[in-house]
Protein backbone atom coordinates (compact mmCIF):
# COMPACT_ATOMS: atom_id res chain seq x y z
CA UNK A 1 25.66 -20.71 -29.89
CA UNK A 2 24.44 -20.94 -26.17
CA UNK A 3 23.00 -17.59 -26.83
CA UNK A 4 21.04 -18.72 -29.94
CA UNK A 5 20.11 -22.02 -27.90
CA UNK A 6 18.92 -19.93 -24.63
CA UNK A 7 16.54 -17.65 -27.33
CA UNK A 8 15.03 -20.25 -29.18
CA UNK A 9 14.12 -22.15 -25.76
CA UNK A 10 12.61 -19.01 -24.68
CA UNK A 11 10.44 -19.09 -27.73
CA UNK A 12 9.48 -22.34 -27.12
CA UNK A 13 8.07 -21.76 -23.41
CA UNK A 14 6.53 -18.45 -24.73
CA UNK A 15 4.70 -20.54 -27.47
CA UNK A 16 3.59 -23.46 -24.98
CA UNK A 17 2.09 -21.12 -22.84
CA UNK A 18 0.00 -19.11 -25.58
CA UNK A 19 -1.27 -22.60 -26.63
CA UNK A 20 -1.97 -24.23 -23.42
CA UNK A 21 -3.64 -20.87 -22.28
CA UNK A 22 -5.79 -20.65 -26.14
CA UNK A 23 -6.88 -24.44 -26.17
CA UNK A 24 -7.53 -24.06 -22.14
CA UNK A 25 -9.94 -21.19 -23.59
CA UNK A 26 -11.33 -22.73 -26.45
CA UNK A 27 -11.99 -25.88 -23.75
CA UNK A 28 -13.84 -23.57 -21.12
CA UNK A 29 -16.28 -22.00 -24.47
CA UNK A 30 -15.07 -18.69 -22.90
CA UNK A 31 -13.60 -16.59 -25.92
CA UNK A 32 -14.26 -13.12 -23.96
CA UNK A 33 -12.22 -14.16 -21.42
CA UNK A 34 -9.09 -15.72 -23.69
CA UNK A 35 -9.02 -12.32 -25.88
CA UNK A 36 -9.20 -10.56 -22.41
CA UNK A 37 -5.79 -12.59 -21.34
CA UNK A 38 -4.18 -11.94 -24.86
CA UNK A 39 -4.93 -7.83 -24.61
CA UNK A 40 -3.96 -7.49 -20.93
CA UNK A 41 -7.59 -6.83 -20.51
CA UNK A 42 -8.37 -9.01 -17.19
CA UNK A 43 -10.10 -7.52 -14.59
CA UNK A 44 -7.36 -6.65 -11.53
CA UNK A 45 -5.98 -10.12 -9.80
CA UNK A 46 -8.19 -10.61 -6.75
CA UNK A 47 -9.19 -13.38 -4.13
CA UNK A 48 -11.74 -13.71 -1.27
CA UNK A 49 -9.48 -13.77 2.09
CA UNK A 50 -12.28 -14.28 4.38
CA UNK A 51 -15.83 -15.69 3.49
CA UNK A 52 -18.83 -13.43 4.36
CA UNK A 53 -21.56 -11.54 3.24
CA UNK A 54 -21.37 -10.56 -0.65
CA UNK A 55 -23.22 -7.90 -0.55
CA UNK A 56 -21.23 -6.07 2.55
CA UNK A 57 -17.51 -6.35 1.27
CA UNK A 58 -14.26 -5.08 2.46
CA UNK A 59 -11.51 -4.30 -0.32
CA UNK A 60 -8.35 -5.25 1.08
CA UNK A 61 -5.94 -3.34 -1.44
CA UNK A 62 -2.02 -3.92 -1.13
CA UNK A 63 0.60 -1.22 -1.78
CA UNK A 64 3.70 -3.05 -1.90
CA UNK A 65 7.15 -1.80 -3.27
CA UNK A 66 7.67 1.51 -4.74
CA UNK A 67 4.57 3.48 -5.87
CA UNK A 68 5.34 3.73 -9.90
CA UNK A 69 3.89 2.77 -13.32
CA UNK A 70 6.32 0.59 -14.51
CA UNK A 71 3.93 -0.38 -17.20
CA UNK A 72 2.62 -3.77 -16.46
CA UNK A 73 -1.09 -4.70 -17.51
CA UNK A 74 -2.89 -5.43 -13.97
CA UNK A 75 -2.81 -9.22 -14.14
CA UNK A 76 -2.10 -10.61 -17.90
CA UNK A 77 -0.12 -13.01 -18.25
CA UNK A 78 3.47 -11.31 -18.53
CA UNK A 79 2.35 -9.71 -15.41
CA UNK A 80 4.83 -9.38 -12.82
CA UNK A 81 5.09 -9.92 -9.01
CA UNK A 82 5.09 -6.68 -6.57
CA UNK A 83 3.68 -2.96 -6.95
CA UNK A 84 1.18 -2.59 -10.34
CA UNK A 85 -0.06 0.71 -10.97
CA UNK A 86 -2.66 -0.12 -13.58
CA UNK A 87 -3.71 -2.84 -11.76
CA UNK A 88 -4.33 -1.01 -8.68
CA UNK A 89 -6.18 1.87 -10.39
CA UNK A 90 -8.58 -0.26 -12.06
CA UNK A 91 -9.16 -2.24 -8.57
CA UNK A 92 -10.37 1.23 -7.34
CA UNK A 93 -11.91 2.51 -9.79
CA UNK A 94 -14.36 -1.16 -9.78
CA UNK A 95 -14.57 -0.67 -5.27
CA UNK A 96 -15.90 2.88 -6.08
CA UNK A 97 -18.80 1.72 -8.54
CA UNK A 98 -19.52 -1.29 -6.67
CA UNK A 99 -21.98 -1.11 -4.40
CA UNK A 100 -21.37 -4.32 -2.83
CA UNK A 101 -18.48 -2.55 -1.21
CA UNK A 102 -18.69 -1.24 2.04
CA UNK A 103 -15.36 -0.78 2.85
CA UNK A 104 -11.80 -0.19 1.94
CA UNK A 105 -8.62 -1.25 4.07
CA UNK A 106 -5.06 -0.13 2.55
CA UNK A 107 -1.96 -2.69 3.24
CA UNK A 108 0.87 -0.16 2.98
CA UNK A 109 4.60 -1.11 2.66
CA UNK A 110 6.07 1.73 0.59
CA UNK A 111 8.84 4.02 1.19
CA UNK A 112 6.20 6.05 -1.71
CA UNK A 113 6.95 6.47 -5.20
CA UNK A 114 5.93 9.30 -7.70
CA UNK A 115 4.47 12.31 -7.58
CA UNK A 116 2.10 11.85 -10.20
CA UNK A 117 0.84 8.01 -9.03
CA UNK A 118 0.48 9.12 -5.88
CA UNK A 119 -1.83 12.00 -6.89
CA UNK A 120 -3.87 9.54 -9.01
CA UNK A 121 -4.44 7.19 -5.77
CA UNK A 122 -5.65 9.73 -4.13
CA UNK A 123 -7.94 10.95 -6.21
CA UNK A 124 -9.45 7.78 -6.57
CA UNK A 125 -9.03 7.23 -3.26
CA UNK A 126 -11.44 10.16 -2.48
CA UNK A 127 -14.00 8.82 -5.16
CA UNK A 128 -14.30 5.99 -2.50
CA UNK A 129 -14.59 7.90 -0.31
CA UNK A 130 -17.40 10.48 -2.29
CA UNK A 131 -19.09 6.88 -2.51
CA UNK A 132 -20.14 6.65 1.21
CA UNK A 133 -17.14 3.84 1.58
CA UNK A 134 -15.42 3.93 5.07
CA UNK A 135 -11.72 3.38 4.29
CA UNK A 136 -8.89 2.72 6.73
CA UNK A 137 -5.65 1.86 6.11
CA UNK A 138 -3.03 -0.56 7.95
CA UNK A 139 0.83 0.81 7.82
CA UNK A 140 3.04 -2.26 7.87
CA UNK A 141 7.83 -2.11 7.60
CA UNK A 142 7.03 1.44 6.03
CA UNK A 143 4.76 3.57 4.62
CA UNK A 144 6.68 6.95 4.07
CA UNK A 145 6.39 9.70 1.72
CA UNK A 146 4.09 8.84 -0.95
CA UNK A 147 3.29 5.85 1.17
CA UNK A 148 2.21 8.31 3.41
CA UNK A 149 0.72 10.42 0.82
CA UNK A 150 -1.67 7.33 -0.20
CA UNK A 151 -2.80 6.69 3.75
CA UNK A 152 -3.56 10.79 4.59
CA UNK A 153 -7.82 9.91 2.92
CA UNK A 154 -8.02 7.21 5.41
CA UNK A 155 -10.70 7.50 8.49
CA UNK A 156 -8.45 5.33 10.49
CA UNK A 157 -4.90 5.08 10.18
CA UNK A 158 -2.98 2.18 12.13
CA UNK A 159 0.77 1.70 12.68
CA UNK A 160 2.91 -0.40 15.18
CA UNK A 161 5.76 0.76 16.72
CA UNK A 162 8.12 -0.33 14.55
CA UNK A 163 6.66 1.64 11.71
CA UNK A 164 8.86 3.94 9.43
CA UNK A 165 6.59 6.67 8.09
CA UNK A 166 6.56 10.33 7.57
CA UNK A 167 8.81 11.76 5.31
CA UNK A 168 6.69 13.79 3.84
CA UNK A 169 7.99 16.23 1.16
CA UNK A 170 8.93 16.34 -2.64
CA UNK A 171 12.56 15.16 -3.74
CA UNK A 172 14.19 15.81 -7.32
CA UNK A 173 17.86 15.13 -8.02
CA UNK A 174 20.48 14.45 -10.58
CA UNK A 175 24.05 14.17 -10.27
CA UNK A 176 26.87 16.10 -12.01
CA UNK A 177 29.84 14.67 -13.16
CA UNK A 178 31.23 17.34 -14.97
CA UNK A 179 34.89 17.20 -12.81
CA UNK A 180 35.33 13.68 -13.25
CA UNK A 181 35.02 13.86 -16.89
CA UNK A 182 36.93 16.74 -16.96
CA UNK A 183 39.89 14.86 -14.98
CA UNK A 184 39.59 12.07 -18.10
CA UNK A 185 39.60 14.53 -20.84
CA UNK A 186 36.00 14.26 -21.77
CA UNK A 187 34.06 17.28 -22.99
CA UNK A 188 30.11 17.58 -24.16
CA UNK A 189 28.55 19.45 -26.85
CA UNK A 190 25.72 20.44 -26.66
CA UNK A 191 22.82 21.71 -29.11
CA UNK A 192 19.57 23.46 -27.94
CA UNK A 193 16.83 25.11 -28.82
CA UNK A 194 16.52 27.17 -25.79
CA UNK A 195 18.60 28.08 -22.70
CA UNK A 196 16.96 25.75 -20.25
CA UNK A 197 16.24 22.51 -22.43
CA UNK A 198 19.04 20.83 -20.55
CA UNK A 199 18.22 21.61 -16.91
CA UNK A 200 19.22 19.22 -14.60
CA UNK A 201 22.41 17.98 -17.01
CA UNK A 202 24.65 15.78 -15.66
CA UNK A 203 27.42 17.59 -17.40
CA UNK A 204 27.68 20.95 -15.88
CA UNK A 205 26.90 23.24 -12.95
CA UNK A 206 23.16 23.98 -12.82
CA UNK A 207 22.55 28.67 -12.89
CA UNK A 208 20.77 30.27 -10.76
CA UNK A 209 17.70 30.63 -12.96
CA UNK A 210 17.36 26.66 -13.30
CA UNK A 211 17.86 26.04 -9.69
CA UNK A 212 15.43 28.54 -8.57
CA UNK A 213 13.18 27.06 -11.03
CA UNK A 214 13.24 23.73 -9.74
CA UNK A 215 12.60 24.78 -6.41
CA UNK A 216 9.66 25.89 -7.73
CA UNK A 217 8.45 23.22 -9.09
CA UNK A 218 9.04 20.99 -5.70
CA UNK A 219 7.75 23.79 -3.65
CA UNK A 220 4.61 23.53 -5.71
CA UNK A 221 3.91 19.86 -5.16
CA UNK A 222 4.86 19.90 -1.33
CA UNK A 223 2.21 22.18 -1.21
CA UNK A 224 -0.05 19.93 -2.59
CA UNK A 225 1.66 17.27 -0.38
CA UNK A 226 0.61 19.37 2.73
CA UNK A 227 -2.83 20.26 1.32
CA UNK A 228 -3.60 16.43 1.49
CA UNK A 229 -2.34 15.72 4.99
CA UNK A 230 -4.08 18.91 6.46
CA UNK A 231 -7.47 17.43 4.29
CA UNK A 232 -6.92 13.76 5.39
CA UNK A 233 -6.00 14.72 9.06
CA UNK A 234 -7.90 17.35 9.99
CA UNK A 235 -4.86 19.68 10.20
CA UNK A 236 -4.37 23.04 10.14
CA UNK A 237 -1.49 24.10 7.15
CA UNK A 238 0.91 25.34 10.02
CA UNK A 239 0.40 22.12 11.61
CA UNK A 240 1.16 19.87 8.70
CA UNK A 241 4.34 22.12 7.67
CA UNK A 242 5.78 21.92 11.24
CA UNK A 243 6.46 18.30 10.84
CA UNK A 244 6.57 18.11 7.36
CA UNK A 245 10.66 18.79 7.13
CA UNK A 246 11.04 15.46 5.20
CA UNK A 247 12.24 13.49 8.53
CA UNK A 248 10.57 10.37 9.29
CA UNK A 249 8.75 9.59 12.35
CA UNK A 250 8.29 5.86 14.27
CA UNK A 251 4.37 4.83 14.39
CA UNK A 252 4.16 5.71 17.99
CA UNK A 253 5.87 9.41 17.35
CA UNK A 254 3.41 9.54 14.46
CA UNK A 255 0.13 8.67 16.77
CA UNK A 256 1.56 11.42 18.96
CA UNK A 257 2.20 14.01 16.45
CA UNK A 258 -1.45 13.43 14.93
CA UNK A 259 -0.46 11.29 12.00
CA UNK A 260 -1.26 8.02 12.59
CA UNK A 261 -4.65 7.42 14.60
CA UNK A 262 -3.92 3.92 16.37
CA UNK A 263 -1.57 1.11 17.27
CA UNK A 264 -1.85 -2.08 15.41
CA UNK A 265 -0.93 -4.25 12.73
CA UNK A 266 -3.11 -5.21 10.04
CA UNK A 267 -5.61 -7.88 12.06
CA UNK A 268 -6.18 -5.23 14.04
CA UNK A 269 -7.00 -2.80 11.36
CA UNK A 270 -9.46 -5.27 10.24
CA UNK A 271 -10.89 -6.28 12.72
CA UNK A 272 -11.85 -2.63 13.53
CA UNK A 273 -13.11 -1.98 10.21
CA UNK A 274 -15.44 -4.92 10.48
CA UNK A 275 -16.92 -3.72 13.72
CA UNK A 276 -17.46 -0.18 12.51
CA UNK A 277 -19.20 -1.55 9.25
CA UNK A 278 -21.19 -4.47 11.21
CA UNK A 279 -22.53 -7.60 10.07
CA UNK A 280 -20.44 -10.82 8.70
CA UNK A 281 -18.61 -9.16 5.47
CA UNK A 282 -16.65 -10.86 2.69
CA UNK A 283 -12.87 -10.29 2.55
CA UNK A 284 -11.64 -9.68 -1.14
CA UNK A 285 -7.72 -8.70 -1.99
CA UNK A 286 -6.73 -7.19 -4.47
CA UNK A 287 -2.91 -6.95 -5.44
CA UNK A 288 0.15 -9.55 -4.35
CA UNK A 289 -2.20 -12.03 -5.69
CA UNK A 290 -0.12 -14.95 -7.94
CA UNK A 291 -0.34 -15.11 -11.48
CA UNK A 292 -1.80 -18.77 -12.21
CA UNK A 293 -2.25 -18.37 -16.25
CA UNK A 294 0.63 -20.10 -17.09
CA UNK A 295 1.02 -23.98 -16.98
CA UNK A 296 2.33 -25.32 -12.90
CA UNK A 297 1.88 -21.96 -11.81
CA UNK A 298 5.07 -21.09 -13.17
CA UNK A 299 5.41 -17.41 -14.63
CA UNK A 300 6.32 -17.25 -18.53
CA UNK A 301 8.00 -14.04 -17.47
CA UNK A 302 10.24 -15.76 -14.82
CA UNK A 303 10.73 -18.75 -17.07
CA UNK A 304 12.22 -17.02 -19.77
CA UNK A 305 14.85 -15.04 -17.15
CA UNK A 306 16.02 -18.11 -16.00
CA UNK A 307 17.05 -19.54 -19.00
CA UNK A 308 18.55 -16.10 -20.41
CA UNK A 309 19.90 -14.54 -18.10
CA UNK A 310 17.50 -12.86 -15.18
CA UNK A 311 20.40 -10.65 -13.52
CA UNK A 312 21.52 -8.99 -16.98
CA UNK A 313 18.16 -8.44 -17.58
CA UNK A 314 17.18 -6.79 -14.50
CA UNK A 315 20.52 -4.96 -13.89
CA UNK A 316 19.77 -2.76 -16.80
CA UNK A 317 16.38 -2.43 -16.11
CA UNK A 318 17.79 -0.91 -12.82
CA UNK A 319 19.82 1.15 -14.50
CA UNK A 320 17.02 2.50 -16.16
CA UNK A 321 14.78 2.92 -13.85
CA UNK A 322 17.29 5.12 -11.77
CA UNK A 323 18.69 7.43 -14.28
CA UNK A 324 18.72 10.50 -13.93
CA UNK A 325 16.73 13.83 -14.85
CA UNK A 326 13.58 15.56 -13.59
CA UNK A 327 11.91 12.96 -12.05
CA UNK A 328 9.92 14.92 -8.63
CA UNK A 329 9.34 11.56 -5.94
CA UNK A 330 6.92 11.49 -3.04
CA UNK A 331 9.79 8.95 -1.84
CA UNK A 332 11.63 8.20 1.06
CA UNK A 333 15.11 6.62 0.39
């Protein structure tokens, strides 16, 4: 019964908050913008940091969490708090077609995240970049692996001291359990179409053949891993692969090794990047910017875990997020 109570409540808040937000819309006269909330359509979450000159703008664009596409909509209003890929993508796809930009700075906190989001940053990144765009980027707790990966473009990269970064290198895993189930009396079958359609199984030994394979496959994307840094840095290949061993490095090691260009946390970051592009320019952020759509700037999302349950809810979705398989991370962990 307190189950069927908790959903129907949850209905209830979910309902409010589609008709506050629709009459809010119908009130305002502005029916793009209300079938843009609805779809998940609204332009990336953003907000002017520092008043300035419009037309001379600095993107201030925050990486913070784990670098993944955990499928949130860049803003609607289910959106949640913390790292959005979409979002983020969008937000520089609009700085590279706005001319009004003149500038990029990255706020990195990441121990990195996947291979394949990582590779899409960058290649944005460098469309910036293509676009005549200075870009620097500010290294805050961390910014390791594919938080690294993300901050190799950058004309200026600053760090403190304190500064966890490096790691660079390619990481795939799984476990096997294959003992343990044995010790319990627990056996698998199995049915495949081919010899290798369950690599990386939890319930055996990985051959020979499959773990050469996969080495392959992570050799392949280190190299593109090491490609970037030389590209971003200015390295040679040698160089890059010499402290590329998957260690991390402190900001000051990192500013010594060639890796990190200067001391300072992200005032200082900004403040450089304003000198270098001159004049009085407009601060705009984009990500870690709070959802306001719903009613007492209260999340829909967050009401509805309180009421049900949050912890269930997110201890599966952990459990998700972690199993295992082939899953190659630019991540430090």
């Amino acid at each position: 019964m307190k189950r069927i109570i908790a959903l129907v409540s949850a209905i209830a808040i979910v309902i409010l908050g589609l008709g506050t937000s629709f009459m809010t819309s119908l009130w305002a006269s502005d029916w793009q913008d209300m079938f843009d909330e609805f779809s998940g359509a609204m332009a990336p979450a953003s907000q002017v940091l520092e008043e300035g000159d419009a037309g001379n703008k600095i993107a201030v664009v925050n990486f913070d969490g784990v670098i993944q596409d955990t499928g949130s909509t860049g803003g609607g209003m289910f959106a949640a708090q913390g790292y959005d890929h979409p979002m983020t993508i969008q937000a520089l796809k609009d700085i590279a077609a706005d001319d009004t930009y003149s500038a990029v700075l990255l706020n990195v906190n990441s121990p990195g995240g996947g291979v394949f989001e990582s590779a899409e940053i960058h290649k944005h990144l460098m469309d910036i970049k293509e676009s005549g765009k200075t870009i620097y980027s500010s290294m805050g707790n961390m910014a390791a692996s594919g938080g690294y990966y993300v901050s190799a473009p950058a004309d200026q990269i600053f760090a403190t001291d304190e500064t966890i970064t490096g790691s660079i290198g390619v990481i795939m895993q799984s476990m096997n359990y294959s003992e343990l189930a044995e010790n319990y009396g627990i056996s698998f079958d199995v049915y495949k179409s081919g010899k290798m359609k369950d690599m990386m199984s939890a319930s055996r030994e990985a051959t020979d053949e499959e773990k050469e394979y996969i080495q392959g496959i992570v050799d392949t994307m280190f190299q593109d891993f090491v490609d970037v840094v030389a590209d971003g840095r200015g390295m040679s290949e040698e160089q890059v692969r010499e402290l590329a061993d998957g260690r991390i490095y402190l900001g000051g090691e990192a500013i010594e090794n060639g890796l990190v260009d200067q001391e300072g946390y992200f005032e200082d970051a900004l403040a450089s990047l304003k000198e270098e592009i001159g004049g009085t320019p407009q601060v705009v952020e984009f990500g870690g910017v709070e959802n306001t759509s719903f009613p007492f700037g209260v999340k829909i999302q967050n009401a509805i875990e309180s009421i049900t349950g949050g912890g269930e809810v997110k201890m599966v979705q952990e459990l998700i997020n972690n199993r295992q398989g082939i899953e190659p991370m630019y991540l430090y962990e």
